[in-house]
PDB file of N, CA and C in Angstrom:
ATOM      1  N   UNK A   1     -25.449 -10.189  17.584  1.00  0.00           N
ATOM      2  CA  UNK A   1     -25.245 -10.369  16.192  1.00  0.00           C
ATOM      3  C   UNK A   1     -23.777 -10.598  15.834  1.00  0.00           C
ATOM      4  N   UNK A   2     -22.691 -10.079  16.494  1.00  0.00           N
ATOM      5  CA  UNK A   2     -21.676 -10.098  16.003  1.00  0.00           C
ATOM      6  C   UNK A   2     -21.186 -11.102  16.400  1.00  0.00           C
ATOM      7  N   UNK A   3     -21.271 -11.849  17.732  1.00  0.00           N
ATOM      8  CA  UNK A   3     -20.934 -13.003  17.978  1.00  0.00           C
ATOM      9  C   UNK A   3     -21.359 -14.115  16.822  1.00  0.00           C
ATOM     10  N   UNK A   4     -22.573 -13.963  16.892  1.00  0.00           N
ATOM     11  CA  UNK A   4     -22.678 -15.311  15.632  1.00  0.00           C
ATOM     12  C   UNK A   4     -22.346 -15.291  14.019  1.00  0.00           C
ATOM     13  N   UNK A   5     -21.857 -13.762  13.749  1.00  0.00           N
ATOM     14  CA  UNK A   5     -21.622 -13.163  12.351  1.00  0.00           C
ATOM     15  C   UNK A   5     -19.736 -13.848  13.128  1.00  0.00           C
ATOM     16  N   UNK A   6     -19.268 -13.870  13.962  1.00  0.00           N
ATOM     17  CA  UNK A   6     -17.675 -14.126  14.165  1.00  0.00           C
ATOM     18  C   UNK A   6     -17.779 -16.138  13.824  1.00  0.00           C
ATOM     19  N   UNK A   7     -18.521 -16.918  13.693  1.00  0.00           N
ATOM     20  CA  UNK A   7     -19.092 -18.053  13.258  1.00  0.00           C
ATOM     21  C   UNK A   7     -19.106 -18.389  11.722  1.00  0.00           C
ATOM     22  N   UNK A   8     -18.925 -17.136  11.272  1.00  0.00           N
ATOM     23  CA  UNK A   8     -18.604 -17.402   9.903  1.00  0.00           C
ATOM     24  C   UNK A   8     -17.577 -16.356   8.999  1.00  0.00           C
ATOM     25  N   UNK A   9     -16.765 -15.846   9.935  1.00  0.00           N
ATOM     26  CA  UNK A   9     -15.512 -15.244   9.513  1.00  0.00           C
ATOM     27  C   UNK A   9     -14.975 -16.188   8.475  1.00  0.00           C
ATOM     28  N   UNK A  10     -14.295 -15.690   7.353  1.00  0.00           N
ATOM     29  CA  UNK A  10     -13.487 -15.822   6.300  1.00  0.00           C
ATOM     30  C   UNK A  10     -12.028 -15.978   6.959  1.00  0.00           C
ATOM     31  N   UNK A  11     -11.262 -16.971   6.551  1.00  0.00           N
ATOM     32  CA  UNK A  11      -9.757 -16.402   6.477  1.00  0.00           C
ATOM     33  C   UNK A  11      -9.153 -16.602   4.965  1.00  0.00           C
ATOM     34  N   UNK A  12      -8.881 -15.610   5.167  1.00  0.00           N
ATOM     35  CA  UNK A  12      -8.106 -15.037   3.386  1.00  0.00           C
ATOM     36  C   UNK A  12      -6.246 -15.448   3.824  1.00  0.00           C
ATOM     37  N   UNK A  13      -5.564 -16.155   2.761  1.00  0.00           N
ATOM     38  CA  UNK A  13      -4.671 -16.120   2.965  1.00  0.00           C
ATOM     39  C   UNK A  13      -3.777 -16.247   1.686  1.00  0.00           C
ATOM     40  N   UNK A  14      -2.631 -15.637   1.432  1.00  0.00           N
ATOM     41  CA  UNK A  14      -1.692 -15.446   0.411  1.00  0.00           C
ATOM     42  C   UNK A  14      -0.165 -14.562   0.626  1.00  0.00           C
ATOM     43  N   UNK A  15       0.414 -14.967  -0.220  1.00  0.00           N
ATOM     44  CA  UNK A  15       1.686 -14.840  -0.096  1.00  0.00           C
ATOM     45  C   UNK A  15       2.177 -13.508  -1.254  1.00  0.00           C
ATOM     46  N   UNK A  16       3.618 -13.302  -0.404  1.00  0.00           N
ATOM     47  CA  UNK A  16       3.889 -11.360  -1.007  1.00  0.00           C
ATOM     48  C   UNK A  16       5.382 -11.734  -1.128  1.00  0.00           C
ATOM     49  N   UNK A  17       5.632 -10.726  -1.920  1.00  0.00           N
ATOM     50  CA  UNK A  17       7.154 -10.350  -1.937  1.00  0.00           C
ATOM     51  C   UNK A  17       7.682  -9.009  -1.330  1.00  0.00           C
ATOM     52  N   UNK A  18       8.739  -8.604  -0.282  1.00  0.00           N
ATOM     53  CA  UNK A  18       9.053  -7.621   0.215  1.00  0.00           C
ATOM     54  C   UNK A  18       9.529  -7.016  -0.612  1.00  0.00           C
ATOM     55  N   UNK A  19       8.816  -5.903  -0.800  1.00  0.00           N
ATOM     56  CA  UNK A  19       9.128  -4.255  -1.548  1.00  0.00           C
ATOM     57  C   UNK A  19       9.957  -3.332  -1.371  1.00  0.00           C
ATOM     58  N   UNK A  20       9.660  -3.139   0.231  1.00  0.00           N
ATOM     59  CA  UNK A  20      10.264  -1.849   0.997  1.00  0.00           C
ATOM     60  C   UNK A  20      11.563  -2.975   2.015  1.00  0.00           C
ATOM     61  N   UNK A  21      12.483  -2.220   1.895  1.00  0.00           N
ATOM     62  CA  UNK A  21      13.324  -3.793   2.857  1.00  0.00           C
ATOM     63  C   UNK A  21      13.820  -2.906   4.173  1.00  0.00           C
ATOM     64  N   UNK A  22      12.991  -1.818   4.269  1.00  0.00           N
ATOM     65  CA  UNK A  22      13.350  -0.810   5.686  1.00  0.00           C
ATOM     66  C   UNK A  22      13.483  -1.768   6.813  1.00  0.00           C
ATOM     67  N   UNK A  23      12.707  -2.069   6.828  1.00  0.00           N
ATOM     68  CA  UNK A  23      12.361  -3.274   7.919  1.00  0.00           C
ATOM     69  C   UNK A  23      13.170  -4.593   8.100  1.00  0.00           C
ATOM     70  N   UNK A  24      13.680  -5.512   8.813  1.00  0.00           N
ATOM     71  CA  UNK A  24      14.735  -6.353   8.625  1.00  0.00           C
ATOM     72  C   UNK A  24      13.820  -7.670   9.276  1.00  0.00           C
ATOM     73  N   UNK A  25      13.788  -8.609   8.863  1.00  0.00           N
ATOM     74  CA  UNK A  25      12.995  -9.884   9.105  1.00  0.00           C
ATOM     75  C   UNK A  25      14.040 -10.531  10.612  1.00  0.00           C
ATOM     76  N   UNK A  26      13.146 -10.821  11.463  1.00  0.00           N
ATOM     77  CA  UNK A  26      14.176 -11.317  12.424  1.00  0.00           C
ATOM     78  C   UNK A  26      14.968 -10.157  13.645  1.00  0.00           C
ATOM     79  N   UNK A  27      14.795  -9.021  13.080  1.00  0.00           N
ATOM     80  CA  UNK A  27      15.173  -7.754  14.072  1.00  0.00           C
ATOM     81  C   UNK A  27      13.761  -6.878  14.452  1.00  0.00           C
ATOM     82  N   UNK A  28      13.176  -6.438  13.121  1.00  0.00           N
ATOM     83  CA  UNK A  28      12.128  -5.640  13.131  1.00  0.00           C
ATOM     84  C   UNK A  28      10.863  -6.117  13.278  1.00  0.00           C
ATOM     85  N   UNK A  29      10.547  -7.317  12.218  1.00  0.00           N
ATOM     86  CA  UNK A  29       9.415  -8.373  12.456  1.00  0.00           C
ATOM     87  C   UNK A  29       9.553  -9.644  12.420  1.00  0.00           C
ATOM     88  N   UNK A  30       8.553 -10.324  12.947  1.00  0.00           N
ATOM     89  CA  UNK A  30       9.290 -11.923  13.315  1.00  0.00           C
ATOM     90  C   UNK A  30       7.575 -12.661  12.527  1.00  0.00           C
ATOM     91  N   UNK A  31       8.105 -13.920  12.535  1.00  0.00           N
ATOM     92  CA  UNK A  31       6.807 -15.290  12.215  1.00  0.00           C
ATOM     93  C   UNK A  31       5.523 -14.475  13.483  1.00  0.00           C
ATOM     94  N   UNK A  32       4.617 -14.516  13.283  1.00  0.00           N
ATOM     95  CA  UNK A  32       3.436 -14.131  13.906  1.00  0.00           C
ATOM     96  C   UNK A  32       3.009 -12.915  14.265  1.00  0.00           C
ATOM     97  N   UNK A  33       3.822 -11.846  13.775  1.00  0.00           N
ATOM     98  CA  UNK A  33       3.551 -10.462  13.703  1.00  0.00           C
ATOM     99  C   UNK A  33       2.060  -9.862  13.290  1.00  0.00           C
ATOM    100  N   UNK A  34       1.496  -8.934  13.450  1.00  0.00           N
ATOM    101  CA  UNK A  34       0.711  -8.611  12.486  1.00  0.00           C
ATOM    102  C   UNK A  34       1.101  -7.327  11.860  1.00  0.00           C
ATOM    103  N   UNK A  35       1.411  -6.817  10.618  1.00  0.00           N
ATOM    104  CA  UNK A  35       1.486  -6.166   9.743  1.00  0.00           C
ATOM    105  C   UNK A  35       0.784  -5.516   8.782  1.00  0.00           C
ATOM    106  N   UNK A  36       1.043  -4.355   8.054  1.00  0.00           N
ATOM    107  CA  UNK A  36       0.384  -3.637   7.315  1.00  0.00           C
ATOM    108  C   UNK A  36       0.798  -3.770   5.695  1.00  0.00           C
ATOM    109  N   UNK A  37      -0.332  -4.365   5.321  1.00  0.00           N
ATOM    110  CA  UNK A  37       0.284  -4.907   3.889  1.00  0.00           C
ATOM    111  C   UNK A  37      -0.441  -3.711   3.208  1.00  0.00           C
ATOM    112  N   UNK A  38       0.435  -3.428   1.716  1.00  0.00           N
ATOM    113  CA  UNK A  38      -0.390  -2.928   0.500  1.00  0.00           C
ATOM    114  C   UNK A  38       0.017  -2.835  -0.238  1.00  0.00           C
ATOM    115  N   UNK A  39      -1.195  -3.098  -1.178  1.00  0.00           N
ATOM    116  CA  UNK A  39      -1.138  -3.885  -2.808  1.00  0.00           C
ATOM    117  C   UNK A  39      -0.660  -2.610  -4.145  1.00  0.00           C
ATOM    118  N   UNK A  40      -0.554  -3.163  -5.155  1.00  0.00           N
ATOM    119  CA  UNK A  40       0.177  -1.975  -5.969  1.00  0.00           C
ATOM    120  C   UNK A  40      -0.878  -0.796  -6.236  1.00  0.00           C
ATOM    121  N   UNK A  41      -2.342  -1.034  -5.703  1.00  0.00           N
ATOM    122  CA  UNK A  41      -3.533   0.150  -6.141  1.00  0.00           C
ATOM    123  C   UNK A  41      -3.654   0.608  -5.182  1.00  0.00           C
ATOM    124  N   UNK A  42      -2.327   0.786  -3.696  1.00  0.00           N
ATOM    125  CA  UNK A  42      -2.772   1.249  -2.626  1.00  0.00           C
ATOM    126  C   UNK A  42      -3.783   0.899  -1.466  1.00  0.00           C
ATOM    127  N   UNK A  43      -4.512   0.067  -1.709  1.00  0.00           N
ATOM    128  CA  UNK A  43      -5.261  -0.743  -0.591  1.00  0.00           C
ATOM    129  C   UNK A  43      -4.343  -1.574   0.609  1.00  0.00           C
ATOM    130  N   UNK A  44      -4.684  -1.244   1.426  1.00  0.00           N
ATOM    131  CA  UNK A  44      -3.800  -1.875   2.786  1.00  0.00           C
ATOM    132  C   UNK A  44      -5.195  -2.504   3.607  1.00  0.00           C
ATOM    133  N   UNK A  45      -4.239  -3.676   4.143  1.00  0.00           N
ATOM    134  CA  UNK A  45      -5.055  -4.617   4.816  1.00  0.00           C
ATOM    135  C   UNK A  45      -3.973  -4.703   6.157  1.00  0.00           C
ATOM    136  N   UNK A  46      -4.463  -4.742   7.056  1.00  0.00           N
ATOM    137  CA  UNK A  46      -3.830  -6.010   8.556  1.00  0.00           C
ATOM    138  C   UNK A  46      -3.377  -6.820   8.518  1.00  0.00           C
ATOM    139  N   UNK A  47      -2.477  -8.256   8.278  1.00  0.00           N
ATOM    140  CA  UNK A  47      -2.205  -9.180   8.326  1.00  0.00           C
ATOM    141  C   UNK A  47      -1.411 -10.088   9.266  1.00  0.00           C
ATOM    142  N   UNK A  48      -1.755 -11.038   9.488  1.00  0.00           N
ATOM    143  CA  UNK A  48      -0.834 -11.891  10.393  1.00  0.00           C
ATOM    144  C   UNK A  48       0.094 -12.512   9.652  1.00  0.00           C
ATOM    145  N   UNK A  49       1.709 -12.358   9.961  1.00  0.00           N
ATOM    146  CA  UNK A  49       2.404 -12.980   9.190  1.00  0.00           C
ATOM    147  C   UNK A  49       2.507 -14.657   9.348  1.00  0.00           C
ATOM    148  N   UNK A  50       2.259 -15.952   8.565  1.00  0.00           N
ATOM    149  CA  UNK A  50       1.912 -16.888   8.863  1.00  0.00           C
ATOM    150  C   UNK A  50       2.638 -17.967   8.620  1.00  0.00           C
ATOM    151  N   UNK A  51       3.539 -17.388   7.614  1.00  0.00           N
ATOM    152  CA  UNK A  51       5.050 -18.374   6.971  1.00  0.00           C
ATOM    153  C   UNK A  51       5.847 -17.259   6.342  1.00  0.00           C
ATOM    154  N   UNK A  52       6.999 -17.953   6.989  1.00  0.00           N
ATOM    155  CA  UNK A  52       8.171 -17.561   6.622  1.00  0.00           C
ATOM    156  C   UNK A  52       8.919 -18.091   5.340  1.00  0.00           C
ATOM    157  N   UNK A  53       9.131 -18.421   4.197  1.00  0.00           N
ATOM    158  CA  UNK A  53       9.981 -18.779   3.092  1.00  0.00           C
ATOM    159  C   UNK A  53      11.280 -18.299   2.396  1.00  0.00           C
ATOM    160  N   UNK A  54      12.537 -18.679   3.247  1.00  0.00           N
ATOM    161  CA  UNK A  54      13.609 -18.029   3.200  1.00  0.00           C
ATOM    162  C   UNK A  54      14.228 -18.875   2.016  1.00  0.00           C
ATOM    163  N   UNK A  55      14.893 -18.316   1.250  1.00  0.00           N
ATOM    164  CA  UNK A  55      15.931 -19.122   0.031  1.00  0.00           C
ATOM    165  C   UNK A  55      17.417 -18.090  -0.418  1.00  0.00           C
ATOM    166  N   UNK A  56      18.384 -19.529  -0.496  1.00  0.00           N
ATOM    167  CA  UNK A  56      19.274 -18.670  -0.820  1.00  0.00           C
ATOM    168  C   UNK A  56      20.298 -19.221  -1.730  1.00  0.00           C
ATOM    169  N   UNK A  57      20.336 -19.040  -3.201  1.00  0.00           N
ATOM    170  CA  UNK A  57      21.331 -20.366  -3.672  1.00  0.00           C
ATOM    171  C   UNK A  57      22.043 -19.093  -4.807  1.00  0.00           C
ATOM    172  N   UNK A  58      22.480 -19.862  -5.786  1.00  0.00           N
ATOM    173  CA  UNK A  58      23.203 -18.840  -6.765  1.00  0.00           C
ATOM    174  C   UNK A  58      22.570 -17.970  -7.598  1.00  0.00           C
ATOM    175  N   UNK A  59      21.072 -17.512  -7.078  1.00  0.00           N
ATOM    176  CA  UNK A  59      20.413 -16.144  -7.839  1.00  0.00           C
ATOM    177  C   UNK A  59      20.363 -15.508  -6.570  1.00  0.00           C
ATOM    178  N   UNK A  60      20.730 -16.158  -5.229  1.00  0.00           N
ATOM    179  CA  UNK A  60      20.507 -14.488  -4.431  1.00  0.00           C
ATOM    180  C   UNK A  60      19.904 -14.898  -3.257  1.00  0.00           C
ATOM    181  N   UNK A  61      19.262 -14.170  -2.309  1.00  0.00           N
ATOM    182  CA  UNK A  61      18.881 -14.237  -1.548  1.00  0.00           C
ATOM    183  C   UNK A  61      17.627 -14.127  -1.768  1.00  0.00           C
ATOM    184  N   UNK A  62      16.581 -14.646  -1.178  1.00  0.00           N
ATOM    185  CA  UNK A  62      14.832 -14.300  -1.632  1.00  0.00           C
ATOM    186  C   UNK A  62      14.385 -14.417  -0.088  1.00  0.00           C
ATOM    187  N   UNK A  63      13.656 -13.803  -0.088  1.00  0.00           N
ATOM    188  CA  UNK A  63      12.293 -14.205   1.476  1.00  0.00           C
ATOM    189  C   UNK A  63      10.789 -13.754   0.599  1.00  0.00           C
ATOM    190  N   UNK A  64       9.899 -15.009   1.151  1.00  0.00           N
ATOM    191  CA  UNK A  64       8.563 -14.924   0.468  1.00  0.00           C
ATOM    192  C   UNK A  64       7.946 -14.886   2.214  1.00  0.00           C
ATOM    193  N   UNK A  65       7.048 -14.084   2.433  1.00  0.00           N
ATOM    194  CA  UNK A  65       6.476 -14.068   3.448  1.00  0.00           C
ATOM    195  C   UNK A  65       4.536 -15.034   3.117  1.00  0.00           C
ATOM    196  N   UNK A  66       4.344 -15.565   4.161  1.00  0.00           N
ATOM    197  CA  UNK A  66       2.637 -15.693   3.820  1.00  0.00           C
ATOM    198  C   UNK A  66       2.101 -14.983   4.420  1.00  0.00           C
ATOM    199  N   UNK A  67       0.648 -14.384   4.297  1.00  0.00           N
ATOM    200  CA  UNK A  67       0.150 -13.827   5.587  1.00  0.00           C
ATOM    201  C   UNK A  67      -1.115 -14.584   5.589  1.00  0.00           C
ATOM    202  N   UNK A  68      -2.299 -13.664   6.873  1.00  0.00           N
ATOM    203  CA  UNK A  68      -3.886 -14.301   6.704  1.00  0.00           C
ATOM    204  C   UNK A  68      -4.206 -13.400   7.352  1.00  0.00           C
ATOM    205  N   UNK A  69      -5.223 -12.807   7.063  1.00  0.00           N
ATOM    206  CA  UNK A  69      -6.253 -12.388   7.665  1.00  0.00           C
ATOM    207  C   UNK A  69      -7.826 -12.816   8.008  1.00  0.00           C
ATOM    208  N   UNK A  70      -8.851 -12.659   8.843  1.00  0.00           N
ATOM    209  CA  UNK A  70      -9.962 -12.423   8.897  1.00  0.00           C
ATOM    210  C   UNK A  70     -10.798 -11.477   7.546  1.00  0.00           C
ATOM    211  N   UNK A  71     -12.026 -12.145   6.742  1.00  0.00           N
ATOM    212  CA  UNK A  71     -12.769 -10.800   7.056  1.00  0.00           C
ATOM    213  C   UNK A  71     -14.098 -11.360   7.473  1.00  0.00           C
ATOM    214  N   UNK A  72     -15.323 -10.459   7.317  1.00  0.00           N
ATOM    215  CA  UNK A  72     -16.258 -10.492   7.735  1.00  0.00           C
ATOM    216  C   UNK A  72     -16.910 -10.384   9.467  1.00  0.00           C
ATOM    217  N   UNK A  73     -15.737  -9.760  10.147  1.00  0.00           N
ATOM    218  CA  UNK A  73     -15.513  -9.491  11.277  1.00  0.00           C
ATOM    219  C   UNK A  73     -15.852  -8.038  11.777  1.00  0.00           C
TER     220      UNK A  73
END
């Protein structure tokens, strides 16, 4: 069953802004990591980090991460 239920896995995918900056992009986690995301109601998901979106001009520095996950797995 689970083999053919993995035949129709979901991939969910969307993009975050770093909250907590404990962590340092490039030292701590890199492009293809998988990570522990969670949302402002406390729900945490798994994620694969999937894009990187670095910017840096005269408001500052920004990083937008993407991620994706599976569900129905």
């Amino acid at each position: 069953g689970r083999d053919e239920l993995a035949n129709y896995a979901a991939s969910v995918s969307f993009q975050s802004e770093i909250v907590n900056r404990t962590f340092e992009y490039g030292k701590d986690w890199f492009l293809g990591d998988i990570v522990k995301i969670e949302n402002e109601y406390g729900i945490t998901v798994n994620a694969r980090i999937t894009e990187i979106i670095e910017v840096e001009d005269e408001n500052g520095y920004s990083l937008q991460p993407s991620f994706e996950y599976l569900t129905g797995v």
